[in-house]
Structures are given as structure tokens and as C-alpha cells.
C-alpha atoms as a PDB file:
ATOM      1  CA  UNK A   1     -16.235  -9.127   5.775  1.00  0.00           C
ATOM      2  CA  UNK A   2     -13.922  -6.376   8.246  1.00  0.00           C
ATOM      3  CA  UNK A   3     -14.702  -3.404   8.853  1.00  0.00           C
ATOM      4  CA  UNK A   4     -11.278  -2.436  10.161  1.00  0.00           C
ATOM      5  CA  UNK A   5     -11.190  -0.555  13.279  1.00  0.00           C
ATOM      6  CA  UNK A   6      -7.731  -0.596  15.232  1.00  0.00           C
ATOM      7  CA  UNK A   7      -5.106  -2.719  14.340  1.00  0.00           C
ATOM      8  CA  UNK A   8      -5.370  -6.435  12.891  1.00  0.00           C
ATOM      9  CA  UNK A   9      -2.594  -8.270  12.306  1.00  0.00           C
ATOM     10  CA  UNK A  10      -4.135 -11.306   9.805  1.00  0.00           C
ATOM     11  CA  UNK A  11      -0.725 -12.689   9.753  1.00  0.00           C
ATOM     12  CA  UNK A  12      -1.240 -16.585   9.412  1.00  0.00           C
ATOM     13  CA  UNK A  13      -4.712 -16.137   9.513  1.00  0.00           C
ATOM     14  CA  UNK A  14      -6.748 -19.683   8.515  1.00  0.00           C
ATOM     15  CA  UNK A  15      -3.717 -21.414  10.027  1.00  0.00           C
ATOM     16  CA  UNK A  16      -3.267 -23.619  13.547  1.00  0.00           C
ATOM     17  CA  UNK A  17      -2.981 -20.986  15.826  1.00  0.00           C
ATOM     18  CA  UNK A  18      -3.457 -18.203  13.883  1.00  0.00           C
ATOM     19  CA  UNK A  19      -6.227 -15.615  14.227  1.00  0.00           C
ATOM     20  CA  UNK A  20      -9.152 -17.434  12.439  1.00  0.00           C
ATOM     21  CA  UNK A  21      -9.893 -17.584   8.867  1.00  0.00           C
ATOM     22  CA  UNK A  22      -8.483 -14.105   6.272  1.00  0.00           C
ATOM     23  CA  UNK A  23     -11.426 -11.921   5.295  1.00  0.00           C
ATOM     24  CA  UNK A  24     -13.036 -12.056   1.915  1.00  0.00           C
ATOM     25  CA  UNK A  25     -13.685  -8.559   1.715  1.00  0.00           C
ATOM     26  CA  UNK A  26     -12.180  -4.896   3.735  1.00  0.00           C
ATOM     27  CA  UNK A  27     -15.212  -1.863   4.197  1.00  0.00           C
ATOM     28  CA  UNK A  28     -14.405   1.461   4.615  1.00  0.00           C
ATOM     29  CA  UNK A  29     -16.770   4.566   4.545  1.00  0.00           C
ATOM     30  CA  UNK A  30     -17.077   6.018   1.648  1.00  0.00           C
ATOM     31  CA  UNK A  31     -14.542   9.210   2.304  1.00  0.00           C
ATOM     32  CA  UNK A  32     -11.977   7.504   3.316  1.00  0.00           C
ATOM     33  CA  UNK A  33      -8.298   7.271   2.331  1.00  0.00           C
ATOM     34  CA  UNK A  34      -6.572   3.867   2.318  1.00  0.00           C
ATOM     35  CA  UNK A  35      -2.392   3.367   1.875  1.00  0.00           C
ATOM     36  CA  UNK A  36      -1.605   0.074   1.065  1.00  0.00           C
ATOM     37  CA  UNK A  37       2.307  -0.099   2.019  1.00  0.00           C
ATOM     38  CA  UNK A  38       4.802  -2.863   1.687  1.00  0.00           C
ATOM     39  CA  UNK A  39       8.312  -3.923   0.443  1.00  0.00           C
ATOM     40  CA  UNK A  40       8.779  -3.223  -3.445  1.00  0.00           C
ATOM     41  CA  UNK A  41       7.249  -7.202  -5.096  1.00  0.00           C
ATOM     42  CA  UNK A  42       4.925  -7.689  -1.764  1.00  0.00           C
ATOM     43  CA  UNK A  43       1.892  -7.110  -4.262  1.00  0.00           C
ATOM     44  CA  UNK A  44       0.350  -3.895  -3.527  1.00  0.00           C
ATOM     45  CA  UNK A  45      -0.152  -3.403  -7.487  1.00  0.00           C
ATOM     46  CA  UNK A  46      -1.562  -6.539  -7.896  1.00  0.00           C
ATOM     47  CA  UNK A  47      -3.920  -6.152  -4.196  1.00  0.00           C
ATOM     48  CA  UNK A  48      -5.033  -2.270  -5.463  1.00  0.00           C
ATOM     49  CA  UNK A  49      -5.863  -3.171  -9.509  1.00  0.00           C
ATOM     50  CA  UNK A  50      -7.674  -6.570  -8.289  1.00  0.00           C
ATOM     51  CA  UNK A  51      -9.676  -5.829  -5.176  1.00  0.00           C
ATOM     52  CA  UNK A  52     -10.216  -1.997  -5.773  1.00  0.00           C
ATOM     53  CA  UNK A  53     -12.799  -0.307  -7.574  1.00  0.00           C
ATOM     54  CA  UNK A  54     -12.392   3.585  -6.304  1.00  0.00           C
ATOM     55  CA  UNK A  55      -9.748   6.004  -7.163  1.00  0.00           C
ATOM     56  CA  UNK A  56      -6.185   4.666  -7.364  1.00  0.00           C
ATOM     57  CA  UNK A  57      -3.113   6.290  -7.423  1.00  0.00           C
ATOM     58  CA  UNK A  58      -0.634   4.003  -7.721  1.00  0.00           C
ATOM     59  CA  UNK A  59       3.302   4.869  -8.634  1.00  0.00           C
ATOM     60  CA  UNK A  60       3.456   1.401 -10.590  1.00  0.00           C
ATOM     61  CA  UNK A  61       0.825   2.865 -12.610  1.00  0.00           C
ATOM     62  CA  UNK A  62       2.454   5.952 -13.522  1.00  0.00           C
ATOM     63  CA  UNK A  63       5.819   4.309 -14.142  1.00  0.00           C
ATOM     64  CA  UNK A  64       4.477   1.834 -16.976  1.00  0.00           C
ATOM     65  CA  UNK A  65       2.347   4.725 -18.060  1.00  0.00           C
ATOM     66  CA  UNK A  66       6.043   6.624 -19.177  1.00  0.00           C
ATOM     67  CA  UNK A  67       7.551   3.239 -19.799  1.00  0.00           C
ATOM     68  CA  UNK A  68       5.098   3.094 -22.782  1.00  0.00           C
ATOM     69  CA  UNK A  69       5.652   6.229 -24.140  1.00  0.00           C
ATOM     70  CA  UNK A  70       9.785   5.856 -23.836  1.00  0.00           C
ATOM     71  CA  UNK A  71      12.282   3.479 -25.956  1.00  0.00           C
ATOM     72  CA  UNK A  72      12.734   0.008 -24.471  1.00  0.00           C
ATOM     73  CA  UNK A  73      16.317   0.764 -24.116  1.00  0.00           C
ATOM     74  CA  UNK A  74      15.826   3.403 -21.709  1.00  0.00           C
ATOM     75  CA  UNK A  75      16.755   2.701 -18.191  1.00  0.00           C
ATOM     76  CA  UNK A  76      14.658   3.353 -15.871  1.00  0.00           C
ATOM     77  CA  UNK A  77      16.566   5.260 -13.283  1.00  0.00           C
ATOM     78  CA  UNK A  78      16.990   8.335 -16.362  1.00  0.00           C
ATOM     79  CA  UNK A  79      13.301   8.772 -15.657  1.00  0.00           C
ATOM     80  CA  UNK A  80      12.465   8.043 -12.417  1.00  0.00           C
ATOM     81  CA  UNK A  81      12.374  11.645 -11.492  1.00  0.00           C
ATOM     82  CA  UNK A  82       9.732  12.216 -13.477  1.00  0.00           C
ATOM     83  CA  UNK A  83       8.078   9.564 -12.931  1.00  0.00           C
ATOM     84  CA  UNK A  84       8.356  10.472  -8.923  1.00  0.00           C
ATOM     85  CA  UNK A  85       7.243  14.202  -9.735  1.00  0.00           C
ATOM     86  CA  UNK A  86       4.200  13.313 -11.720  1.00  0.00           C
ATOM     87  CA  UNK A  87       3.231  10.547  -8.901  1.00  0.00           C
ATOM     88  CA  UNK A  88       3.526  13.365  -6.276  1.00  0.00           C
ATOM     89  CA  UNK A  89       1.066  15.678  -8.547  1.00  0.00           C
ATOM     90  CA  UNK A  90      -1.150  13.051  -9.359  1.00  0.00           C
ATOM     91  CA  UNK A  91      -1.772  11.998  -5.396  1.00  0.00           C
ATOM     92  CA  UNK A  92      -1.770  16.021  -4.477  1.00  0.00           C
ATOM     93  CA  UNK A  93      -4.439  15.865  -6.869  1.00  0.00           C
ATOM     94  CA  UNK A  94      -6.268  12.854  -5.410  1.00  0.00           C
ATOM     95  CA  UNK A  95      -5.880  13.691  -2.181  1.00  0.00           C
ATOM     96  CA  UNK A  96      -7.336  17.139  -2.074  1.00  0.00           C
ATOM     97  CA  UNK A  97     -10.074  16.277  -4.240  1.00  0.00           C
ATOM     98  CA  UNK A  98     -11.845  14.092  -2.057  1.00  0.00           C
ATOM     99  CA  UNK A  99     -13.751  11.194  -2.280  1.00  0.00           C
ATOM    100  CA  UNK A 100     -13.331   7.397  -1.398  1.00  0.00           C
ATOM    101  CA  UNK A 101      -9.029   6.933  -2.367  1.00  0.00           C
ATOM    102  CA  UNK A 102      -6.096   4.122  -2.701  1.00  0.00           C
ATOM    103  CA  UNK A 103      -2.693   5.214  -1.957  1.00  0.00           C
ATOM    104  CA  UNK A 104       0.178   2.798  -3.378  1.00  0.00           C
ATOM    105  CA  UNK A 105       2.756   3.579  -0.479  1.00  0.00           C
ATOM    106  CA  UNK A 106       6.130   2.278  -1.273  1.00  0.00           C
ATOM    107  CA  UNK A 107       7.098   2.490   2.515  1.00  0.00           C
ATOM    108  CA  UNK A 108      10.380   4.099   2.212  1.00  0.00           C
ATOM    109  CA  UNK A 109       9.601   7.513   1.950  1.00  0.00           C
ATOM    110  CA  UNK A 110       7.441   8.295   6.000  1.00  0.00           C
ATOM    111  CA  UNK A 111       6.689  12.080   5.236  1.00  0.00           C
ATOM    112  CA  UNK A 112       4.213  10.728   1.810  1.00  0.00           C
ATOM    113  CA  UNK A 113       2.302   8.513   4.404  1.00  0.00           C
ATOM    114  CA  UNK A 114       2.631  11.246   7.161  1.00  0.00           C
ATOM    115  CA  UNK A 115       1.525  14.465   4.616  1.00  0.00           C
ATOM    116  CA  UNK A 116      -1.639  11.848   3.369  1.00  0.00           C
ATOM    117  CA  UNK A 117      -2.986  11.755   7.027  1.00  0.00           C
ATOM    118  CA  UNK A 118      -2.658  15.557   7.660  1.00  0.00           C
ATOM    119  CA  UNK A 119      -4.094  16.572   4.636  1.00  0.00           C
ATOM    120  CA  UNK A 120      -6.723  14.122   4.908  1.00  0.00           C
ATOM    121  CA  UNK A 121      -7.847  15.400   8.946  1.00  0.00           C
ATOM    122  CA  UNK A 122      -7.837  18.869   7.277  1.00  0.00           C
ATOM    123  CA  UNK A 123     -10.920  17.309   5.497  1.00  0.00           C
ATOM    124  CA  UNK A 124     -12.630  15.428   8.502  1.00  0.00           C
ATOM    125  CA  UNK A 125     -11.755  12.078   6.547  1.00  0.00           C
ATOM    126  CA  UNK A 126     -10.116   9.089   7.985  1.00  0.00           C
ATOM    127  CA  UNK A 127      -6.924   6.901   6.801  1.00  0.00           C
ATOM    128  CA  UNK A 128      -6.439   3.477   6.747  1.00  0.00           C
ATOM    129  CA  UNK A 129      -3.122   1.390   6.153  1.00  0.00           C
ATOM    130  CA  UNK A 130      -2.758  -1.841   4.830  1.00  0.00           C
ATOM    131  CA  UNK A 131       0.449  -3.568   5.379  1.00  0.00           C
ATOM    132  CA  UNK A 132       1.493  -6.567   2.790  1.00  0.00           C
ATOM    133  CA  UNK A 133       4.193  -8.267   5.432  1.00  0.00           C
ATOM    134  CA  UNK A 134       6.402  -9.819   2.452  1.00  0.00           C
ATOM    135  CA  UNK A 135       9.325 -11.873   3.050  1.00  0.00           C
ATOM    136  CA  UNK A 136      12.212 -10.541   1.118  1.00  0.00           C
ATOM    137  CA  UNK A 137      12.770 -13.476  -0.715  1.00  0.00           C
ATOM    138  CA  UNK A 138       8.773 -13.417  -1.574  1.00  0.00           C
ATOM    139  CA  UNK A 139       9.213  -9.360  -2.547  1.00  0.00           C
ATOM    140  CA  UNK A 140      12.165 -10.658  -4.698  1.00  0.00           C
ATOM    141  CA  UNK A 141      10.162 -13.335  -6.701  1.00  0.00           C
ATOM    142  CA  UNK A 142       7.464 -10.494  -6.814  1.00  0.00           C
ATOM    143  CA  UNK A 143      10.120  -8.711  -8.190  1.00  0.00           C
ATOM    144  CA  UNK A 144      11.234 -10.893 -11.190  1.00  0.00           C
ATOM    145  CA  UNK A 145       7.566 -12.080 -11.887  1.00  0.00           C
ATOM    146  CA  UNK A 146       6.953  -8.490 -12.850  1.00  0.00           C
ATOM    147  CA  UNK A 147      10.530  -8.213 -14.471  1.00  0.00           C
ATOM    148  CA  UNK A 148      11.215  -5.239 -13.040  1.00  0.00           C
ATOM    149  CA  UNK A 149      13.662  -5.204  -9.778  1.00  0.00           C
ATOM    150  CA  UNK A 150      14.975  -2.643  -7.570  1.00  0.00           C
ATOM    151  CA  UNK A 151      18.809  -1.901  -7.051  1.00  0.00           C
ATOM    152  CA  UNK A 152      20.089  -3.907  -3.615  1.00  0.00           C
ATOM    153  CA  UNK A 153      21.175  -0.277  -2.309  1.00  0.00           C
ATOM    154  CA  UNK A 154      16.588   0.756  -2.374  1.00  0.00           C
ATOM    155  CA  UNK A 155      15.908  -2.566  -1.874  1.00  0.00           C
ATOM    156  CA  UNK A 156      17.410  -2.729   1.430  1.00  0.00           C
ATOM    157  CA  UNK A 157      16.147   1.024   2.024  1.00  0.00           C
ATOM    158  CA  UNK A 158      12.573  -0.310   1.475  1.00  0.00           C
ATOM    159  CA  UNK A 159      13.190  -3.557   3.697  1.00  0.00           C
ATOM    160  CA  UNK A 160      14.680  -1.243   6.779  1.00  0.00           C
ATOM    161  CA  UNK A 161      11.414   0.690   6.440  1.00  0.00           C
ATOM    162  CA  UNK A 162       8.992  -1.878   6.535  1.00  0.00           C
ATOM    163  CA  UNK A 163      10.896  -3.611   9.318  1.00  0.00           C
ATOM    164  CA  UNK A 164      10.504  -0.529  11.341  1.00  0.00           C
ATOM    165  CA  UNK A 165       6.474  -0.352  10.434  1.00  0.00           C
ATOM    166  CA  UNK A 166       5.936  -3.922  11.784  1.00  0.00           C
ATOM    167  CA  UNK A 167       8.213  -2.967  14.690  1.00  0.00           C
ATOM    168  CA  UNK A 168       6.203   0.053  15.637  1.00  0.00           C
ATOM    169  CA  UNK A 169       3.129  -1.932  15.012  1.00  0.00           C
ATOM    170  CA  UNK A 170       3.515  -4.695  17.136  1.00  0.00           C
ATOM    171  CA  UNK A 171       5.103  -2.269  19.651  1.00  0.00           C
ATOM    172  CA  UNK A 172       2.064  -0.118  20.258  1.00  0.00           C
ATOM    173  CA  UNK A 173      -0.547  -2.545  19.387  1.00  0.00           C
ATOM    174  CA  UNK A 174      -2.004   0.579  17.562  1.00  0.00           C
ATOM    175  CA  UNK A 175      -2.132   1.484  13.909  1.00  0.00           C
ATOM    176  CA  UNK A 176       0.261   4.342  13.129  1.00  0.00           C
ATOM    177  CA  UNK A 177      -0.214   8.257  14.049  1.00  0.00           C
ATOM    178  CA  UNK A 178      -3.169   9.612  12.107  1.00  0.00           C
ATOM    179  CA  UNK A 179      -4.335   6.110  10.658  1.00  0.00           C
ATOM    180  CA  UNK A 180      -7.935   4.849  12.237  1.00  0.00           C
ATOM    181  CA  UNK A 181      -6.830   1.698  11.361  1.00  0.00           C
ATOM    182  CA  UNK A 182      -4.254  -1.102  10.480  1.00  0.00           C
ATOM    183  CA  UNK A 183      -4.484  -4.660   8.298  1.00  0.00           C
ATOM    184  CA  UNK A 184      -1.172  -6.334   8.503  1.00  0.00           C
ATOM    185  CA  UNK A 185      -1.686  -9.089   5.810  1.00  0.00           C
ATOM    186  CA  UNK A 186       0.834 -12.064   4.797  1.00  0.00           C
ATOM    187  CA  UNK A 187       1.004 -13.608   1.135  1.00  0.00           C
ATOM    188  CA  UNK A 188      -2.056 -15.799   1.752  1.00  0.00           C
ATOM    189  CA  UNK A 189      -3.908 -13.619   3.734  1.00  0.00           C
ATOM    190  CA  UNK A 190      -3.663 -10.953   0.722  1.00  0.00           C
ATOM    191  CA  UNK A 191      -4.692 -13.587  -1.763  1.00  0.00           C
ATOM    192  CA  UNK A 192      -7.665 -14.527  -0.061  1.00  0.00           C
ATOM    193  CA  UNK A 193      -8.762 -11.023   0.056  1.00  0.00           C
ATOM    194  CA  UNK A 194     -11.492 -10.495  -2.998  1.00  0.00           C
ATOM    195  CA  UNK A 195     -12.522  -6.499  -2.584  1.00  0.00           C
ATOM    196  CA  UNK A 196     -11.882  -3.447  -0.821  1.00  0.00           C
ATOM    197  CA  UNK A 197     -15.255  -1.453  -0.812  1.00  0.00           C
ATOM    198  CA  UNK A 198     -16.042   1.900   0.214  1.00  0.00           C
ATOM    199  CA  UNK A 199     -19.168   2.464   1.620  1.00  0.00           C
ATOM    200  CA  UNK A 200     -21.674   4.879   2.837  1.00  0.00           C
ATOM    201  CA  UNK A 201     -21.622   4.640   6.716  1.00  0.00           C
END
């Protein structure tokens, strides 16, 4: 069990000379706010719905949620928008209303990360991020196994932005501005992860 404070890079953790064995379980307090961010097929779904029993808000979620009310045929790209609107309102929504919260952070869009942590220091609560360090060929095979895959053009948008995370991460040695903390997980790291729990402190 972590209780992350700072950053922790769990990259090849369990490994030779990597940084002992992956956690079985992540503890925050109870008011806290955690983004889980990584390339499009890295698994944040799959992380949030299986280790996660507060609040999500999750754009996956809200995408098959219109997906199921729309014809088959329909591309998605005709309904992103809306799809991106009602995400927005739902995490306003979320956010504001407080309690213990899981952000689904698709990484290439900073100011939805950066307008979480302000809002959430308005309320005295703290945000966490956890980073799912995907290779892009492991994002794309996320990709298909879900049959849904992003265009090369946001694929490469999302890669550029996740590069620049790690980059910032590992050039600091500190989580991002306004996060108290940082989990930088690989594929195996994230797998051996069985629950997120908020907690009173």
C-alpha cells in the first residue's frame, strides 16, 4: 500500500534494478481529487472502472454513453462535440461538488488538468496525478482491443503531450504545479495495481 506523497516514478517496478516491487493498492484522503492521465489506449478506462470505487468522471464513459443512444453508422467525430461539452459539464459538476473524485485526463488538453487544481485549492482539497507511461505501440494495441482508435493527426497530439509530462516530470523531480503528488506507472506496474481508496486521514 502508497500513500503517495511527491513524485514516484514505479516505472519497472518488481524488475532488476527497478524501484522494488508495484503497489497493490494507492490511498488518498478522502477529499481528494485524482487525474489519471495518459496517451489515448494506455488504460486509464480500464485502471479508473477496475480499481476505483468513488466518483468517476471519465470521457470514455460519456462517449459510449451517446454511442448507445446513436445509429452504429454514425461516426464518431459528428458527435464528439457533444460528447466534449457534456464531459466538461459533467466534471464542472464533479468538481465543485466535492467529495473524494477520479478525473479521466486525456493529456492533450493542459488548461482541464490546470482549471481541476485551481478549482480544487479554492476548496482546501488536494490533487493527485497518475501517469499510465504507455508505449505508443502499447496505446495502439489498447487502441484496437477497444476497437475504437484515434486519427494519427490526435494521436500524435496526445503522444507530444505526454512526452512533455514525463519530460517535466523527470526534470523537476516534482509532481506538476498544483498536484501534491505524482504515480508514473508502466503497463505492469498498472496491472498490478488492485484499488485506489480514499480515505479518512
Amino acid at each position: 500500500m502508497l500513500r503517495p506523497r511527491g513524485l514516484h516514478d514505479l516505472r519497472r517496478a518488481g524488475r532488476p534494478g527497478g524501484p522494488g516491487q508495484p503497489p497493490a493498492a494507492l490511498h488518498y484522503r478522502a477529499d481528494d481529487v485524482l487525474v489519471v492521465s495518459g496517451m489515448p489506449g494506455s488504460g486509464k478506462s480500464t485502471l479508473m472502472r477496475r480499481c476505483i470505487t468513488a466518483r468517476l468522471v471519465d470521457s470514455q464513459q460519456v462517449r459510449e454513453e451517446f454511442a448507445a443512444r446513436l445509429p452504429a453508422w454514425l461516426p464518431y467525430f459528428v458527435y464528439r462535440p457533444l460528447v466534449r461539452a457534456a464531459h466538461y459539464r459533467r466534471l464542472r459538476r464533479a468538481v465543485l461538488g466535492g467529495g473524494p473524485l477520479a478525473v479521466h485526463d486525456c493529456g492533450a488538453l493542459p488548461w482541464v488538468r490546470r482549471w481541476v487544481t485551481r478549482a480544487a485549492a479554492r476548496q482546501g482539497r488536494r490533487v493527485h496525478l497518475i501517469l499510465l507511461d504507455a508505449s505508443a505501440g502499447e496505446a495502439r494495441e489498447g487502441q484496437c482491443a477497444r476497437g475504437q482508435r484515434v486519427s494519427a493527426y490526435a494521436f500524435a497530439r496526445h503522444r507530444e503531450s505526454a512526452r512533455r509530462l514525463r519530460r517535466r516530470l523527470a526534470g523537476t523531480g516534482e509532481p506538476p504545479a498544483g498536484c501534491a503528488s505524482a504515480v508514473v506507472l508502466d503497463r505492469a506496474g498498472a496491472r498490478a495495481l488492485r484499488e485506489i481508496v480514499f480515505v479518512a486521514s
